[in-house]
C-alpha atoms as a PDB file:
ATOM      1  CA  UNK A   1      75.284  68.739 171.155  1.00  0.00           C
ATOM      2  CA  UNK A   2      73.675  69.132 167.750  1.00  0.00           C
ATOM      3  CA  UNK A   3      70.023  68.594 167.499  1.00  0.00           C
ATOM      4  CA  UNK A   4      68.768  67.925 164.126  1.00  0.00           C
ATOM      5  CA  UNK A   5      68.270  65.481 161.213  1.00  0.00           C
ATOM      6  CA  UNK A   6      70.900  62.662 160.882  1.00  0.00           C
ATOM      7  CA  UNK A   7      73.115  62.973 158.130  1.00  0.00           C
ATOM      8  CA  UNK A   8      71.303  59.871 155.788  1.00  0.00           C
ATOM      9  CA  UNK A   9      68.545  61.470 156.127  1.00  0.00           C
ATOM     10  CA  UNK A  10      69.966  64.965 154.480  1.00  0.00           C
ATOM     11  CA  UNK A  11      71.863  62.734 151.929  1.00  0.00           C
ATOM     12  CA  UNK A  12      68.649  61.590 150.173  1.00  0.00           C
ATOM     13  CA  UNK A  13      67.539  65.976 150.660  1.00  0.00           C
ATOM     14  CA  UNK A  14      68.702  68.597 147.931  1.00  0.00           C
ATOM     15  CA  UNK A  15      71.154  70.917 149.727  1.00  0.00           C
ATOM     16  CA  UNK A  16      68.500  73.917 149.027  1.00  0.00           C
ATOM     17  CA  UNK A  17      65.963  72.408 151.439  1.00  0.00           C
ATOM     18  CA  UNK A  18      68.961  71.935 154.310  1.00  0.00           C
ATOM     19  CA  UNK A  19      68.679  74.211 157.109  1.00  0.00           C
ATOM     20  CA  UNK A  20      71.804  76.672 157.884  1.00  0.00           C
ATOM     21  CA  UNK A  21      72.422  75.222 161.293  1.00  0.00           C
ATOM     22  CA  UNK A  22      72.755  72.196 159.672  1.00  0.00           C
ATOM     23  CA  UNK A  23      75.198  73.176 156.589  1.00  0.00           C
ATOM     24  CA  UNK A  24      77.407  74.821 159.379  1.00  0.00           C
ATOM     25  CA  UNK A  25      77.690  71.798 161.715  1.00  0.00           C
ATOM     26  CA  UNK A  26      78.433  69.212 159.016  1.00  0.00           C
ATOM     27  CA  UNK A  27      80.695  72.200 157.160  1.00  0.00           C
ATOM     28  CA  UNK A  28      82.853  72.096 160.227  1.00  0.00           C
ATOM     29  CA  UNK A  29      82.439  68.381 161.367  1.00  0.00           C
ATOM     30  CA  UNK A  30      83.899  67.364 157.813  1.00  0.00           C
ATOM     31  CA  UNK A  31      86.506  70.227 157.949  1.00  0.00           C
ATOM     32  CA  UNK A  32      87.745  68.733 161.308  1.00  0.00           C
ATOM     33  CA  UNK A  33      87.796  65.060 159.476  1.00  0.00           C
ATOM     34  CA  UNK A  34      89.108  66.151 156.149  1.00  0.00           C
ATOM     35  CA  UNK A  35      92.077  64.083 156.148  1.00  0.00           C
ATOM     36  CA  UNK A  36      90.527  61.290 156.586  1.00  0.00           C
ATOM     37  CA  UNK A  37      87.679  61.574 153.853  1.00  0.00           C
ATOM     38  CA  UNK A  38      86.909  59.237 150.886  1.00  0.00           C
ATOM     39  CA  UNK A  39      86.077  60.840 147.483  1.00  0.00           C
ATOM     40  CA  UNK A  40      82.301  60.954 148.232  1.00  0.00           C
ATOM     41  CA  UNK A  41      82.750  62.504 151.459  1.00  0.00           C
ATOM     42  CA  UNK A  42      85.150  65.115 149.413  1.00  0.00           C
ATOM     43  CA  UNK A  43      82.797  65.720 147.222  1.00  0.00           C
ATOM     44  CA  UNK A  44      79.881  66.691 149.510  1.00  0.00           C
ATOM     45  CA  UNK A  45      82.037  68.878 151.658  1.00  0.00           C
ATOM     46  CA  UNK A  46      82.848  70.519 148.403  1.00  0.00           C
ATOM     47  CA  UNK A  47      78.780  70.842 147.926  1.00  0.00           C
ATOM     48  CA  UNK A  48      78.421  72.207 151.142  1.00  0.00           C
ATOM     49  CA  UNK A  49      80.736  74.729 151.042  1.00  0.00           C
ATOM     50  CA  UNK A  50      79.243  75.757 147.577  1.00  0.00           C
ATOM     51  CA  UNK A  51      75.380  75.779 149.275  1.00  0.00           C
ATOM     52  CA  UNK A  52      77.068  78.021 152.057  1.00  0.00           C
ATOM     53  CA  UNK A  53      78.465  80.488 149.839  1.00  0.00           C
ATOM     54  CA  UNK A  54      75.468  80.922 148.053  1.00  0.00           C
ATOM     55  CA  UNK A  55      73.669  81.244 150.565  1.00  0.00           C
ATOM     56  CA  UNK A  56      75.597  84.844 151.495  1.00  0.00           C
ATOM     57  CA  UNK A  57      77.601  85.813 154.014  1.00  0.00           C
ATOM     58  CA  UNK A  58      76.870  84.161 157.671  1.00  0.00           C
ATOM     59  CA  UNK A  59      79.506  85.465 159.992  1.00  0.00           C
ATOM     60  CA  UNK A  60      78.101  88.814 160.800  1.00  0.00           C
ATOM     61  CA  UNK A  61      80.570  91.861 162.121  1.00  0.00           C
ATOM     62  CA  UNK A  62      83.408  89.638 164.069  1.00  0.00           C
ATOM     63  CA  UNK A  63      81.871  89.294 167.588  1.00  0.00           C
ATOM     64  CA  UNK A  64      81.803  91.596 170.776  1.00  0.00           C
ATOM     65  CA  UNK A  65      81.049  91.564 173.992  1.00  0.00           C
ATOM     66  CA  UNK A  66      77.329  90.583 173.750  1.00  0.00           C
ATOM     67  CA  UNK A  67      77.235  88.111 170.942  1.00  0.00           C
ATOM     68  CA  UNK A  68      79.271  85.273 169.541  1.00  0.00           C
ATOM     69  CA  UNK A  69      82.165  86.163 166.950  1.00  0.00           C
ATOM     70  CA  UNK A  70      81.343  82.803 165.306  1.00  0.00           C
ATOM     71  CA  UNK A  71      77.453  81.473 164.593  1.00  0.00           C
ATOM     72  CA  UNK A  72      76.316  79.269 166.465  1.00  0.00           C
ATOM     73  CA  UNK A  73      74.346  76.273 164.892  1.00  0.00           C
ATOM     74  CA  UNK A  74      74.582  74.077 167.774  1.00  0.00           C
END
């Protein structure tokens, strides 16, 4: 379940002051919806995904045994 500040809230924040947990759940919330997005929504997914690669790689090495393949920003 993801913890954090409510998505109205971030609207009225500049994507620099957004935390990475929460770039990364609303990255893949909106990925899961994109077919059903307006033009606004389209366009911030688009932002986020431009904040996120800025931001640098976030993946890490692909996963093992110990530690998650994926991050985890839930």
């Amino acid at each position: 379940m993801y913890i954090g500040r409510d998505l109205s809230e971030l609207t009225m924040t500049s994507l620099d002051d957004w935390e990475l947990n929460e770039l990364l759940y609303y990255h893949h919330s909106m990925s899961q919806l994109a077919a059903y997005l307006n033009a606004e929504g389209t366009s911030m997914h688009a932002k986020i995904i431009k904040e996120l690669e800025s931001r640098g790689p976030v993946g890490g090495d692909g996963g093992g045994w110990d530690h998650s393949s994926a991050p985890i920003y839930d």
